[in-house]
Each structure stands twice: as structure tokens, then as C-alpha cells.
PDB file of N, CA and C in Angstrom:
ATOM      1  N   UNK A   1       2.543  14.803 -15.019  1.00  0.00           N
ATOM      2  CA  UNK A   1       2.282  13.838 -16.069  1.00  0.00           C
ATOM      3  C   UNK A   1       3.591  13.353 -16.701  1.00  0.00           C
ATOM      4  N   UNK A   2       4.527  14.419 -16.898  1.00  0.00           N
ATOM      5  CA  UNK A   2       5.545  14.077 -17.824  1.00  0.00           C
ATOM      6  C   UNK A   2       6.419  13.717 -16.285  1.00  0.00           C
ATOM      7  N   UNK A   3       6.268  13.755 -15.829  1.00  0.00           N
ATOM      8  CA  UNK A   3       7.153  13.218 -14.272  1.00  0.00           C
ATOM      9  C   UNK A   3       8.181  12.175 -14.113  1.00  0.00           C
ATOM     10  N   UNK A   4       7.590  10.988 -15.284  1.00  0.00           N
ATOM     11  CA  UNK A   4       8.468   9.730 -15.767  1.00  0.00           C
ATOM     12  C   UNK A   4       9.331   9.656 -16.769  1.00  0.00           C
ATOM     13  N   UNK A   5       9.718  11.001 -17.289  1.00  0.00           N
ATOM     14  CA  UNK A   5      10.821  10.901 -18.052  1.00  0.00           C
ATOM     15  C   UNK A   5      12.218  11.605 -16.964  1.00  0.00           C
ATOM     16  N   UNK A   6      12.056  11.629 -15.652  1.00  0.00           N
ATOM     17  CA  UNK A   6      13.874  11.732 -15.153  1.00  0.00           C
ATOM     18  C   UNK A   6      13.842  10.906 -14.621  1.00  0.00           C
ATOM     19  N   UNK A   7      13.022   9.573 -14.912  1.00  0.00           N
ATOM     20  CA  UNK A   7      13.574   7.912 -14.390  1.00  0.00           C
ATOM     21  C   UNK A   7      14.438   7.476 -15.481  1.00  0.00           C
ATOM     22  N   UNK A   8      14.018   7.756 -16.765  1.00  0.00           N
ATOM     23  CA  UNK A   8      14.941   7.066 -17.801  1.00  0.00           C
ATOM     24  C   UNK A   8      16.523   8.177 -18.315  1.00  0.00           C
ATOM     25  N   UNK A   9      16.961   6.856 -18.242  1.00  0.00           N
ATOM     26  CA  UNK A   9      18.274   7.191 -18.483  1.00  0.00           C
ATOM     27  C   UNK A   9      18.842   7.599 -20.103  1.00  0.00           C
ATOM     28  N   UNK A  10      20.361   7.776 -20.495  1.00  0.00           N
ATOM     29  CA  UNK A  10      20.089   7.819 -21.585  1.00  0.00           C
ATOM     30  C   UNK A  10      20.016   6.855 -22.546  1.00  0.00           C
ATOM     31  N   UNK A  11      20.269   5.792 -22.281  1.00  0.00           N
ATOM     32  CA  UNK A  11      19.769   4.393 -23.229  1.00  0.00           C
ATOM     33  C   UNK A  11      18.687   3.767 -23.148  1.00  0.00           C
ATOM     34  N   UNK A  12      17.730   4.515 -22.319  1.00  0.00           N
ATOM     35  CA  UNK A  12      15.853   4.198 -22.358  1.00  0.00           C
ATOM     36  C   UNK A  12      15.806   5.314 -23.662  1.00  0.00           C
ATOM     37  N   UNK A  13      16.472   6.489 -23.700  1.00  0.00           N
ATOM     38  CA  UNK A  13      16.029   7.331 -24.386  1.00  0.00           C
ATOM     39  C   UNK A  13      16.412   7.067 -25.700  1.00  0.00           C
ATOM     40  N   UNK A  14      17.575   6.977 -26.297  1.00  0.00           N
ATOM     41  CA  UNK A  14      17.819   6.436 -27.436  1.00  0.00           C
ATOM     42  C   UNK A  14      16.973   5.415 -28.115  1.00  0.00           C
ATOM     43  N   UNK A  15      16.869   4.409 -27.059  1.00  0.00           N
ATOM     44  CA  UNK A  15      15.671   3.105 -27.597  1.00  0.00           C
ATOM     45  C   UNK A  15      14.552   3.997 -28.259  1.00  0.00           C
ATOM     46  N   UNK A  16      13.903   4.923 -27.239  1.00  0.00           N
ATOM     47  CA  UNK A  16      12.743   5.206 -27.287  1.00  0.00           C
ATOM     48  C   UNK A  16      12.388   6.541 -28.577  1.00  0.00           C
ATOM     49  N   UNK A  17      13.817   6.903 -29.179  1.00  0.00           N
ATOM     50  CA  UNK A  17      13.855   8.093 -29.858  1.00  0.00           C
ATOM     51  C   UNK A  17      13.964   6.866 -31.576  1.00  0.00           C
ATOM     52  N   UNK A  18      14.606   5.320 -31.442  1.00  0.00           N
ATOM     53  CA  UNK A  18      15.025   4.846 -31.962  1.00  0.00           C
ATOM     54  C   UNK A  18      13.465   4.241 -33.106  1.00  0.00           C
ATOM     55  N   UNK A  19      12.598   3.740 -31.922  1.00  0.00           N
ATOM     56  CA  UNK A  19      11.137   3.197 -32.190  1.00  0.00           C
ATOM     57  C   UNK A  19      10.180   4.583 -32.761  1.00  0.00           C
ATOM     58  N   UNK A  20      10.472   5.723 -32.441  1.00  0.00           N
ATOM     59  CA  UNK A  20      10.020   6.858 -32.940  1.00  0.00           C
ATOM     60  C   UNK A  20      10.372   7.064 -34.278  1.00  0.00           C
ATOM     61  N   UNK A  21      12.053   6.934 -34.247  1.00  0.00           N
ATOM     62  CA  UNK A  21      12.359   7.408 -36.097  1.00  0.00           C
ATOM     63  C   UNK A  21      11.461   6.173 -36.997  1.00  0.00           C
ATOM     64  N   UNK A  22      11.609   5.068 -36.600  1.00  0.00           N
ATOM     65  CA  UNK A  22      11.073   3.653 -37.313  1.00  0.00           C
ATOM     66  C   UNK A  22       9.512   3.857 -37.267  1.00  0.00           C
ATOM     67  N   UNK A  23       8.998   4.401 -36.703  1.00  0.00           N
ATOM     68  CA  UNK A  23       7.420   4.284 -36.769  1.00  0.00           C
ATOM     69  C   UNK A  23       7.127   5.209 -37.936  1.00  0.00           C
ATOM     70  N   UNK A  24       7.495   6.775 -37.572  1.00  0.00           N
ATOM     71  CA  UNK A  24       7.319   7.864 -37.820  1.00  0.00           C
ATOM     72  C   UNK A  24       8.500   8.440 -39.208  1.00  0.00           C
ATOM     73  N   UNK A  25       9.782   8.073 -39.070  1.00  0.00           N
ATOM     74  CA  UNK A  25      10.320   8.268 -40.233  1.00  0.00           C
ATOM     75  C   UNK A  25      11.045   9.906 -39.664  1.00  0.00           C
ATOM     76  N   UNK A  26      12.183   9.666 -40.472  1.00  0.00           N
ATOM     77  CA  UNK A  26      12.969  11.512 -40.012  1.00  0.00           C
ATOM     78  C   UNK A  26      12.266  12.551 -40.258  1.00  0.00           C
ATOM     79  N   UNK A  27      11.404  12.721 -40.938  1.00  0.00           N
ATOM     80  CA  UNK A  27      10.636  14.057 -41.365  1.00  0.00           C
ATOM     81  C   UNK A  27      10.149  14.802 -40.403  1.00  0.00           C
ATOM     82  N   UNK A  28       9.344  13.698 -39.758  1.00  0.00           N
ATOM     83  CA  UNK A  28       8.820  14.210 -38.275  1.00  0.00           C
ATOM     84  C   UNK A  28       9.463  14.422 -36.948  1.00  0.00           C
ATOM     85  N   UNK A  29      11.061  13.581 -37.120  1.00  0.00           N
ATOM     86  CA  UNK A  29      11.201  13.501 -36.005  1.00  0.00           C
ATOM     87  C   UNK A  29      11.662  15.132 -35.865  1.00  0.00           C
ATOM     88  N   UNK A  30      12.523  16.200 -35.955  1.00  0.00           N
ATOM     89  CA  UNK A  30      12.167  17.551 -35.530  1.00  0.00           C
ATOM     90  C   UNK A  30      10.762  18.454 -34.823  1.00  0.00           C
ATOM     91  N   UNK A  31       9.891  17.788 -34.978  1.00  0.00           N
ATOM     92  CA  UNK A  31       8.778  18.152 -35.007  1.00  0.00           C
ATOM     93  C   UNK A  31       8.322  17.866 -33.398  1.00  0.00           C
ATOM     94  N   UNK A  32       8.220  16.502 -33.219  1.00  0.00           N
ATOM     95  CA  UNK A  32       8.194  16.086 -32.190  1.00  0.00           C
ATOM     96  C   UNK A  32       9.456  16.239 -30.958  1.00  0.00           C
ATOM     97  N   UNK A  33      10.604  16.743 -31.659  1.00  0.00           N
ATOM     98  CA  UNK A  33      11.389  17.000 -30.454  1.00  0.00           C
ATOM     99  C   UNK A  33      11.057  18.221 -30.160  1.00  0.00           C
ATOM    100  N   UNK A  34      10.652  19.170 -31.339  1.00  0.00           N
ATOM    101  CA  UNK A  34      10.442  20.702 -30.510  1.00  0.00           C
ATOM    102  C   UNK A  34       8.498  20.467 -29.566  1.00  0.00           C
ATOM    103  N   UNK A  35       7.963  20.005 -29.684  1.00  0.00           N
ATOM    104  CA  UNK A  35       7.130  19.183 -29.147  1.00  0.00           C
ATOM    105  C   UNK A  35       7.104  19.317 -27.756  1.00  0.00           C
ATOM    106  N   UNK A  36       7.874  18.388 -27.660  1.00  0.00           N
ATOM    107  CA  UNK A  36       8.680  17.770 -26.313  1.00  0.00           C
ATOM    108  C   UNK A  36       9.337  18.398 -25.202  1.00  0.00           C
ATOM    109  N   UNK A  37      10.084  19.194 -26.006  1.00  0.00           N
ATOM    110  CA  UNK A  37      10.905  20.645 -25.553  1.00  0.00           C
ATOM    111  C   UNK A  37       9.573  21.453 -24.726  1.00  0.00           C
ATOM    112  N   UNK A  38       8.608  21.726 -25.851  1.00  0.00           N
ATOM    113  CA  UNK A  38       7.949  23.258 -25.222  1.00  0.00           C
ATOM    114  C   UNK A  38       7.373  22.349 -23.959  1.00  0.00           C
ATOM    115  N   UNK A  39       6.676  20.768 -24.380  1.00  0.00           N
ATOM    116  CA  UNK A  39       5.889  20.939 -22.891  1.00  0.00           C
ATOM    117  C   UNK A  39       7.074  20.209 -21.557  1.00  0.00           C
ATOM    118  N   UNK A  40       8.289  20.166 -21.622  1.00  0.00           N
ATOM    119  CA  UNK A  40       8.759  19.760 -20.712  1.00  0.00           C
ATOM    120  C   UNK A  40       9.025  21.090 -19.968  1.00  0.00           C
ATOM    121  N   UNK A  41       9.501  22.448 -21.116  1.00  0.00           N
ATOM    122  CA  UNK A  41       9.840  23.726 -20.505  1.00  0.00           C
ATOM    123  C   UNK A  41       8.741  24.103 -19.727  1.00  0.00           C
ATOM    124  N   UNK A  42       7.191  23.765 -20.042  1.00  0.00           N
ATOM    125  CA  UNK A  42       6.122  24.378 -19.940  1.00  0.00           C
ATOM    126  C   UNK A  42       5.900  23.828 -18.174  1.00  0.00           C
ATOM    127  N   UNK A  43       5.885  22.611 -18.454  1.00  0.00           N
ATOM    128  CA  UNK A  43       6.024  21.636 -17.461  1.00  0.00           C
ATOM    129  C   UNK A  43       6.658  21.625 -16.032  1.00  0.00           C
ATOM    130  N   UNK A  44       7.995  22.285 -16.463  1.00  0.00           N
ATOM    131  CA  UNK A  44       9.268  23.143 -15.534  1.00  0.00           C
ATOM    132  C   UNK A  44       8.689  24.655 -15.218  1.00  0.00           C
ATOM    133  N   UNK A  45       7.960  25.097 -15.767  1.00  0.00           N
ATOM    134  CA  UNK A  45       8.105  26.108 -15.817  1.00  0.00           C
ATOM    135  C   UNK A  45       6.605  26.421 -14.562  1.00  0.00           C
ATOM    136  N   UNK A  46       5.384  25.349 -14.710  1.00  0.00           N
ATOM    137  CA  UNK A  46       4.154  25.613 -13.861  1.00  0.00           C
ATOM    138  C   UNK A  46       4.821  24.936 -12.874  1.00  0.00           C
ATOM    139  N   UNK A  47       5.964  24.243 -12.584  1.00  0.00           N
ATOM    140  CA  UNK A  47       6.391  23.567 -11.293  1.00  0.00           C
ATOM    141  C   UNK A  47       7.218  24.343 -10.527  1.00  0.00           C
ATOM    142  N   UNK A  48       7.763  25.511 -11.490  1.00  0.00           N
ATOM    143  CA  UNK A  48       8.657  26.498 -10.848  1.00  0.00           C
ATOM    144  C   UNK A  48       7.358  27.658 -10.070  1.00  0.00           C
ATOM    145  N   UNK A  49       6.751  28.090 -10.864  1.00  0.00           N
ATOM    146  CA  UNK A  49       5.336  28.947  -9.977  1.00  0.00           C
ATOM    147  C   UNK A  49       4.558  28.487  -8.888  1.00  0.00           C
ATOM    148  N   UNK A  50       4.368  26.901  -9.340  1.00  0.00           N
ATOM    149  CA  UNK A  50       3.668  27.047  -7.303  1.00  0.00           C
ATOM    150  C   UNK A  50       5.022  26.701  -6.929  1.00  0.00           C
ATOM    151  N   UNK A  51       6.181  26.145  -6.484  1.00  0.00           N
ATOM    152  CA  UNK A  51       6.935  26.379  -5.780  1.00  0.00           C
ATOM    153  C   UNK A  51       7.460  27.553  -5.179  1.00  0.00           C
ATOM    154  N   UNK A  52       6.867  28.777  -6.311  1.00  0.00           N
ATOM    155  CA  UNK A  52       7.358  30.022  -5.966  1.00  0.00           C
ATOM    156  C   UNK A  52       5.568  30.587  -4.602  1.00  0.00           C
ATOM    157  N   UNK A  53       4.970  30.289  -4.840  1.00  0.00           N
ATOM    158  CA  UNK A  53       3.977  30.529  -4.506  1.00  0.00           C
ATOM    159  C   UNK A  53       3.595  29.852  -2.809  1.00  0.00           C
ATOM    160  N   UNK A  54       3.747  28.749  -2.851  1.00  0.00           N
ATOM    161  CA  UNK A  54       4.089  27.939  -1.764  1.00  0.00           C
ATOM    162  C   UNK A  54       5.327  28.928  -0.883  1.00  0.00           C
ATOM    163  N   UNK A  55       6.145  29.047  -1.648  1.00  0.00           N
ATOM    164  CA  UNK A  55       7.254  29.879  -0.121  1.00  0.00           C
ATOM    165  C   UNK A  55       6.661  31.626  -0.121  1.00  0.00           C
ATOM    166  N   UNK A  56       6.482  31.957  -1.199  1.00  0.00           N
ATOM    167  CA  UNK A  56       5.645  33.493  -1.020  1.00  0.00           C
ATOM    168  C   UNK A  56       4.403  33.191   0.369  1.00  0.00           C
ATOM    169  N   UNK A  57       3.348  32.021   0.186  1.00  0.00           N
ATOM    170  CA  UNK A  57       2.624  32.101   1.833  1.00  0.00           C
ATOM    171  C   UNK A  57       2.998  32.050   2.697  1.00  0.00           C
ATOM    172  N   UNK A  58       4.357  30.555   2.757  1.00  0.00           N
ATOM    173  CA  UNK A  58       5.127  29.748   3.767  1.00  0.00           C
ATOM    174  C   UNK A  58       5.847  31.626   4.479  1.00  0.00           C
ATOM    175  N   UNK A  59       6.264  32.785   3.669  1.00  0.00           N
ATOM    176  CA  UNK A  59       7.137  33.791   4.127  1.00  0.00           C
ATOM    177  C   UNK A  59       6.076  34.363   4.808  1.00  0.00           C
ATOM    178  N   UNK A  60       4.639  35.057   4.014  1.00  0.00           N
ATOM    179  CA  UNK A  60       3.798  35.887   4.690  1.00  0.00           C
ATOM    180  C   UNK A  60       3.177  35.356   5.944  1.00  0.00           C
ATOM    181  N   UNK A  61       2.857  33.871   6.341  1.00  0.00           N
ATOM    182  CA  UNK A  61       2.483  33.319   7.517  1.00  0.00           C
ATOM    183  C   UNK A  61       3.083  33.279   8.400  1.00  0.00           C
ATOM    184  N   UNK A  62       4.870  33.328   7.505  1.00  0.00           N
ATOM    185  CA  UNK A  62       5.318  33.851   9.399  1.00  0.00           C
ATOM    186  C   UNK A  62       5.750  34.986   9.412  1.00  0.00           C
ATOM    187  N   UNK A  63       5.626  35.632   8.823  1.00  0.00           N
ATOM    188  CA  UNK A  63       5.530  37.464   8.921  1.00  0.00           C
ATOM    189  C   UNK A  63       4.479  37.812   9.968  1.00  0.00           C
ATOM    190  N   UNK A  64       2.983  36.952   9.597  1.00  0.00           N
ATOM    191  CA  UNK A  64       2.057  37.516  10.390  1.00  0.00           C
ATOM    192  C   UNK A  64       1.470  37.277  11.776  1.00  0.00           C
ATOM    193  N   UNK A  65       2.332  35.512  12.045  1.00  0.00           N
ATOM    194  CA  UNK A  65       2.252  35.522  13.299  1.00  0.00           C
ATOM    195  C   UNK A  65       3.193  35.566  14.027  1.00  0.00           C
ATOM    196  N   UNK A  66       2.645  35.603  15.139  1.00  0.00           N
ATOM    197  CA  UNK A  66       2.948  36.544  17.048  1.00  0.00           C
ATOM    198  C   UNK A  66       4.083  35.180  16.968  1.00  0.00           C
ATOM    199  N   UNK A  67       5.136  35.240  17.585  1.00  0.00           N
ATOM    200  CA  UNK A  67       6.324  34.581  18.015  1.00  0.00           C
ATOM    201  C   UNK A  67       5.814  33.738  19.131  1.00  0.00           C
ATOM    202  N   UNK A  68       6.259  32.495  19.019  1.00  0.00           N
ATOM    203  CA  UNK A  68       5.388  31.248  19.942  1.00  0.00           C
ATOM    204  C   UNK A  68       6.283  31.620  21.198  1.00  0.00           C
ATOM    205  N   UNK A  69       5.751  31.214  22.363  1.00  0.00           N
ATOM    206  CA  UNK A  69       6.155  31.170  23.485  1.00  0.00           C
ATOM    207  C   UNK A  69       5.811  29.984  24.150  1.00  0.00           C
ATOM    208  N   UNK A  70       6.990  29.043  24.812  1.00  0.00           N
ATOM    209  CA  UNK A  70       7.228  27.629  25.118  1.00  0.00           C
ATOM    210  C   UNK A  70       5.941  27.302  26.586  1.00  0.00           C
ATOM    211  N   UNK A  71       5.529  26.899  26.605  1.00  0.00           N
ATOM    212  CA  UNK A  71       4.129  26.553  27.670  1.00  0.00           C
ATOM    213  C   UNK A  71       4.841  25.221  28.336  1.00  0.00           C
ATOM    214  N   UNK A  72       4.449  26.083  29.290  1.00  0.00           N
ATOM    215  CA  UNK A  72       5.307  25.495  30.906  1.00  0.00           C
ATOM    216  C   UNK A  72       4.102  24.681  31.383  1.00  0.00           C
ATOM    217  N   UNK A  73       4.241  23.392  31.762  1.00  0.00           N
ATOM    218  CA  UNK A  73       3.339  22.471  32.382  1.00  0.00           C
ATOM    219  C   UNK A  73       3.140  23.250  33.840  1.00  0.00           C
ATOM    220  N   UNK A  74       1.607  22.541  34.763  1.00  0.00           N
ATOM    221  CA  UNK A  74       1.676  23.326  35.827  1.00  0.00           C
ATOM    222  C   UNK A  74       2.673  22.379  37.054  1.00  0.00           C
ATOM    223  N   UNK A  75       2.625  22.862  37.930  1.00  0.00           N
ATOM    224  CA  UNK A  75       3.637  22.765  38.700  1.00  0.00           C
ATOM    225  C   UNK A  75       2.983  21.032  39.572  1.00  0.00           C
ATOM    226  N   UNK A  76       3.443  20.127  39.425  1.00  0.00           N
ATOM    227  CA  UNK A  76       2.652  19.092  40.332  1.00  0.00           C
ATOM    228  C   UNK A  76       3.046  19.081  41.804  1.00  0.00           C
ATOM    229  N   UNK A  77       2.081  18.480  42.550  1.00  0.00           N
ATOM    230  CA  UNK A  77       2.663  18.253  44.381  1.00  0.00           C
ATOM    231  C   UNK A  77       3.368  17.624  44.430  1.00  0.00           C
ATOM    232  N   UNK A  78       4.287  17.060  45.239  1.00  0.00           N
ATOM    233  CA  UNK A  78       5.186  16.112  45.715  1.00  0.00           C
ATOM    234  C   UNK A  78       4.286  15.116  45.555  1.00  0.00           C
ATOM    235  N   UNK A  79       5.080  13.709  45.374  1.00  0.00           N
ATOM    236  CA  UNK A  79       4.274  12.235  45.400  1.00  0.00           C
ATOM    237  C   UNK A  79       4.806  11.861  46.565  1.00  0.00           C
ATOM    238  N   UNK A  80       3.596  11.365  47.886  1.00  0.00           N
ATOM    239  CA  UNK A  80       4.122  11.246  49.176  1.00  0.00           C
ATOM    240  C   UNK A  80       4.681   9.330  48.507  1.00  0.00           C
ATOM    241  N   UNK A  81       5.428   9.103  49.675  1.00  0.00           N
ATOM    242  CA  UNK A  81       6.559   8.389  49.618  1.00  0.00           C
ATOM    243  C   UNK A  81       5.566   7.236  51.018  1.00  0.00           C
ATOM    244  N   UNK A  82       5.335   6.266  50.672  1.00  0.00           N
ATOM    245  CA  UNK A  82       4.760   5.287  51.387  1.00  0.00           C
ATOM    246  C   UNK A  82       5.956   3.943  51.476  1.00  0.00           C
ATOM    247  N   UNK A  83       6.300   3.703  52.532  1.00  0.00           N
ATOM    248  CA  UNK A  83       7.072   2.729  53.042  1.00  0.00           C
ATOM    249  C   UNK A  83       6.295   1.780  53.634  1.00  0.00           C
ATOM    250  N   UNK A  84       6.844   0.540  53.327  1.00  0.00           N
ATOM    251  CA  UNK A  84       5.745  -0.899  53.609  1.00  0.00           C
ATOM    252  C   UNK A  84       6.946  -1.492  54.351  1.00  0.00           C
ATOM    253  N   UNK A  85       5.963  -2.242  55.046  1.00  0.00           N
ATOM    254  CA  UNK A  85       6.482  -3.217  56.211  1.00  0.00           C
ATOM    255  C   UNK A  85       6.917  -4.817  55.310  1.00  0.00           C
ATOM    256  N   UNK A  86       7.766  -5.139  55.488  1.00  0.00           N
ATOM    257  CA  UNK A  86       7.958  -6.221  54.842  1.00  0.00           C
ATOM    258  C   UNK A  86       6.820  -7.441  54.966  1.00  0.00           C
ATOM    259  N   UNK A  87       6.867  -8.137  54.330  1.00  0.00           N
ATOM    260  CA  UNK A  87       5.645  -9.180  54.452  1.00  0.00           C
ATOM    261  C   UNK A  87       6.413 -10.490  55.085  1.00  0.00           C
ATOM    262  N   UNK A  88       5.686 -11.531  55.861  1.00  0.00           N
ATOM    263  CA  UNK A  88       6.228 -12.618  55.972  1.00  0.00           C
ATOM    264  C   UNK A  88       6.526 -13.551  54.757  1.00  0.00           C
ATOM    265  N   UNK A  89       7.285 -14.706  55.203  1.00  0.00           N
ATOM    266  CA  UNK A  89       7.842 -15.292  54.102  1.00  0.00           C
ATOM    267  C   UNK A  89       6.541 -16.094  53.732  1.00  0.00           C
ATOM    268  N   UNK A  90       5.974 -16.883  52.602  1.00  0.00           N
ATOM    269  CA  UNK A  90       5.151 -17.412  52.461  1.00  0.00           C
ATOM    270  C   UNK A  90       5.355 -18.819  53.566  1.00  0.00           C
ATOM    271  N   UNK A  91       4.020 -19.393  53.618  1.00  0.00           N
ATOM    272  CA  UNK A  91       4.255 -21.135  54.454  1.00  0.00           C
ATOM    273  C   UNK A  91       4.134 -21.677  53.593  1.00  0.00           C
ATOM    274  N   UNK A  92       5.119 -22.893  53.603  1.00  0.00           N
ATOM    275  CA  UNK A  92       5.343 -24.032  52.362  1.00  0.00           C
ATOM    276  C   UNK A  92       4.447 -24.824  52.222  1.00  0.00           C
ATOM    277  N   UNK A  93       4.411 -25.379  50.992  1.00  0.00           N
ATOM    278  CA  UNK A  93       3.788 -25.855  50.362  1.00  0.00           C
ATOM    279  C   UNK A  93       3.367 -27.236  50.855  1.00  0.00           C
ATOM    280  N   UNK A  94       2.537 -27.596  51.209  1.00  0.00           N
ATOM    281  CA  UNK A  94       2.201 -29.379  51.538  1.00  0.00           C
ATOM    282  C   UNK A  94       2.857 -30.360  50.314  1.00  0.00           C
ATOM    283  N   UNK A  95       3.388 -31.450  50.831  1.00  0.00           N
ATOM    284  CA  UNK A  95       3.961 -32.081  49.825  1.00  0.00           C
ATOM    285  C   UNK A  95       2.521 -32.658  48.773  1.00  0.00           C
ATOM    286  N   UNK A  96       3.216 -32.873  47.475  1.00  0.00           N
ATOM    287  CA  UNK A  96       2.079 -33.632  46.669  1.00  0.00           C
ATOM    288  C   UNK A  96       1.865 -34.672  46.761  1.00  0.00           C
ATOM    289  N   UNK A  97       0.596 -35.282  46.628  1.00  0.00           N
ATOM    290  CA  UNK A  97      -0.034 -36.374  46.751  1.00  0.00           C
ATOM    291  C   UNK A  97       0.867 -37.442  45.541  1.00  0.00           C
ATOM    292  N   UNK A  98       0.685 -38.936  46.066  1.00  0.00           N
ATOM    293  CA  UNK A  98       1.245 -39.700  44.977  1.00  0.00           C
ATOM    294  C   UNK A  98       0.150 -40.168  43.471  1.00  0.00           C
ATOM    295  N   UNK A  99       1.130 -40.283  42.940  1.00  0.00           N
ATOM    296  CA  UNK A  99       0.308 -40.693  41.566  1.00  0.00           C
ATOM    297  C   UNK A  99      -0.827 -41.505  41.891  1.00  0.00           C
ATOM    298  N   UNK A 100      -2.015 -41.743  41.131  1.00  0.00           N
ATOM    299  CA  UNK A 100      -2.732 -43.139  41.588  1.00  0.00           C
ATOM    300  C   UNK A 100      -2.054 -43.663  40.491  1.00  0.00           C
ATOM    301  N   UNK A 101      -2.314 -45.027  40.931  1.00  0.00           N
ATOM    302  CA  UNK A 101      -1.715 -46.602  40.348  1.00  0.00           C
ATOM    303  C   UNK A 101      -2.541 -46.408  39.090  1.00  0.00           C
ATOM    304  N   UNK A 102      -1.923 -47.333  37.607  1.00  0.00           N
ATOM    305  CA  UNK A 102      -3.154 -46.929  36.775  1.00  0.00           C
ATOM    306  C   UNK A 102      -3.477 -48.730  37.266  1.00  0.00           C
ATOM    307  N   UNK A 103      -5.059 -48.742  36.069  1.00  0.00           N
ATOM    308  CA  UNK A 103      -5.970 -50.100  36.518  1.00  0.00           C
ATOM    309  C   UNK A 103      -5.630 -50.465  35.071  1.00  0.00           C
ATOM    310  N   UNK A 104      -5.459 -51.745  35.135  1.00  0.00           N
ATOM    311  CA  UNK A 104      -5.924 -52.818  33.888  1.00  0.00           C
ATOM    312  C   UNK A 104      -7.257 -52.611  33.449  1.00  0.00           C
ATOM    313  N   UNK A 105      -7.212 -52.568  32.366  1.00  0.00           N
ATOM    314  CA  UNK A 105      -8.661 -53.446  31.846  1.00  0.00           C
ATOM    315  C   UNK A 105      -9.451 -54.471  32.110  1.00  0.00           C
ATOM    316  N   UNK A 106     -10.513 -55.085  32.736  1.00  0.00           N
ATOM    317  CA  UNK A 106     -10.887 -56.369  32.643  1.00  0.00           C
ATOM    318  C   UNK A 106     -10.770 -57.039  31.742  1.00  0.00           C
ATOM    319  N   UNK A 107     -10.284 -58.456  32.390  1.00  0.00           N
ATOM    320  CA  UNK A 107      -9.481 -59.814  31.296  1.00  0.00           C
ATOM    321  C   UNK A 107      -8.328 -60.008  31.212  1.00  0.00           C
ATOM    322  N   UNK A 108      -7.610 -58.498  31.644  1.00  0.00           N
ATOM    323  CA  UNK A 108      -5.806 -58.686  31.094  1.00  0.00           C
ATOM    324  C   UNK A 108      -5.593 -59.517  32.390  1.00  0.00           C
ATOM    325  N   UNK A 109      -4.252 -60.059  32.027  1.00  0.00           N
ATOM    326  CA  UNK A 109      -3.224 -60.730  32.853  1.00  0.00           C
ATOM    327  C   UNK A 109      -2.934 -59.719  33.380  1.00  0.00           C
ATOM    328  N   UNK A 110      -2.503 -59.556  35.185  1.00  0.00           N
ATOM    329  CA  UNK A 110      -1.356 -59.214  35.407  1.00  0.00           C
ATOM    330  C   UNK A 110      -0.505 -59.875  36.251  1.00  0.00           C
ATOM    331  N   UNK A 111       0.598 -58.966  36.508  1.00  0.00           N
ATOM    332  CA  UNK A 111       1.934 -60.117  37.239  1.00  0.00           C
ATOM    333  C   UNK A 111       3.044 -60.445  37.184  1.00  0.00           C
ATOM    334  N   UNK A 112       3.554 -61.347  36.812  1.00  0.00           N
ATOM    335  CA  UNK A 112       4.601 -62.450  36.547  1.00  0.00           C
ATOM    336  C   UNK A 112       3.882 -63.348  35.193  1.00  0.00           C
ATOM    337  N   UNK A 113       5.138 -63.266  34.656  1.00  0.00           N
ATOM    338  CA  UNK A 113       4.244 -64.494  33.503  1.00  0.00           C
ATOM    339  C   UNK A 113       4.118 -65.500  34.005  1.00  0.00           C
ATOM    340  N   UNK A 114       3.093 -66.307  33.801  1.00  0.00           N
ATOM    341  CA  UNK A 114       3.188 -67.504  34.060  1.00  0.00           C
ATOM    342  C   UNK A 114       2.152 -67.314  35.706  1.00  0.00           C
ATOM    343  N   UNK A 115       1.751 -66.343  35.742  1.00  0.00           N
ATOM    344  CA  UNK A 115       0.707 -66.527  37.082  1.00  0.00           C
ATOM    345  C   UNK A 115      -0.444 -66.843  36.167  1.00  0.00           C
ATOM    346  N   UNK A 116      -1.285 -67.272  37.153  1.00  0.00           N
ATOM    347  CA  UNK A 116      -3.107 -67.950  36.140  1.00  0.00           C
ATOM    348  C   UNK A 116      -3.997 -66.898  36.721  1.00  0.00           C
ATOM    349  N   UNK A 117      -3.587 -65.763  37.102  1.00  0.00           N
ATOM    350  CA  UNK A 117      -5.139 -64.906  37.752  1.00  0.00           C
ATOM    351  C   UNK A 117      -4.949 -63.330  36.813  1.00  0.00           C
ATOM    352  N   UNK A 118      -6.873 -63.558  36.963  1.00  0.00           N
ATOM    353  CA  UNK A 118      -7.075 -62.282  35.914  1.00  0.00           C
ATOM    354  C   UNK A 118      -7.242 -60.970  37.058  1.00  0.00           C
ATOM    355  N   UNK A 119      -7.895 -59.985  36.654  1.00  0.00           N
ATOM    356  CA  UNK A 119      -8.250 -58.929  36.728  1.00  0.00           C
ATOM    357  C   UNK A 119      -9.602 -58.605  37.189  1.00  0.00           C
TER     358      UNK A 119
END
């Protein structure tokens, strides 16, 4: 919970000790620093026990097991070796056909300017 106070630095903290005296006034502020104190110690202090607790299993689990031994794949057959006969070269390609011509529309001119026949 208290996790977000070792992001701030010490001029978040001053600000933030600054808006405290102004709200609250000096009387209190002792009050609230010993406050602060017990649950950050408290805080440190349940984070220090499961960490301690976590390596107390992490030690007894490998106390209690058997030492691994590396597992050998099984042995495969030889991969027989197949040699190919080369292939012939491909036969070429037939040449491509020509474009078709495109068509006019009926009515257009075509030609030479100046010819008189339609389409």
C-alpha cells in the first residue's frame, strides 16, 4: 500500500509535508510523523518476513529433492540419403499471341482526317 512513497523524491516530500503543516497546523505535525514512521517500519518489517519465509521453503525444497539427472533423447536411425536423377530442362514456352486490335465505337471516324467513311 505504502509502496508509492520510494517513487517520491525529496522535493515531492517537502511539498507534501508543506500542504500537511498548512492544513493541519504544527501541533499535529509530530504526531503524524511518528504515524508514518511506525507503519512504514511495520510495513518493512511484514516485507522482511515473507521474504524470509519464501527462501526458508525455496532452502527446504531443495534439501528435499533427489538431484536432477540430464535425460538423454533416444538414439534416432540414420536418415537414408536419396539421390535424384536430374530432371530435363523444361520445353519453351510458345511465343504469345498478338494483342487484338481495339474496335471503335459505331459512328466514330476513323483514319486520316479528312476521309468521309464511318465505322
Amino acid at each position: 500500500m505504502l509502496a508509492f512513497l520510494d517513487t517520491f523524491g525529496g522535493s515531492e516530500m517537502i511539498l507534501i509535508l508543506a500542504v500537511v503543516l498548512i492544513f493541519f497546523g504544527g501541533e499535529k505535525m509530530p504526531g503524524f510523523a511518528r504515524g508514518l514512521g511506525k507503519v512504514i517500519r511495520e510495513f518493512k518489517k511484514a516485507a522482511n518476513e515473507v521474504e524470509r519465509e519464501f527462501k526458508h521453503i525455496i532452502d527446504e525444497s531443495e534439501r528435499q529433492a533427489p538431484p536432477l539427472t540430464p535425460i538423454r533423447p533416444p538414439a534416432r536411425p540414420p536418415v537414408p540419403v536419396i539421390e535424384l536423377s536430374p530432371s530435363p530442362p523444361p520445353a519453351p514456352l510458345p511465343p504469345a499471341p498478338p494483342p487484338p486490335t481495339p474496335l471503335s465505337p459505331p459512328g466514330y471516324r476513323t483514319g486520316e482526317p479528312g476521309d468521309d467513311h464511318y465505322v
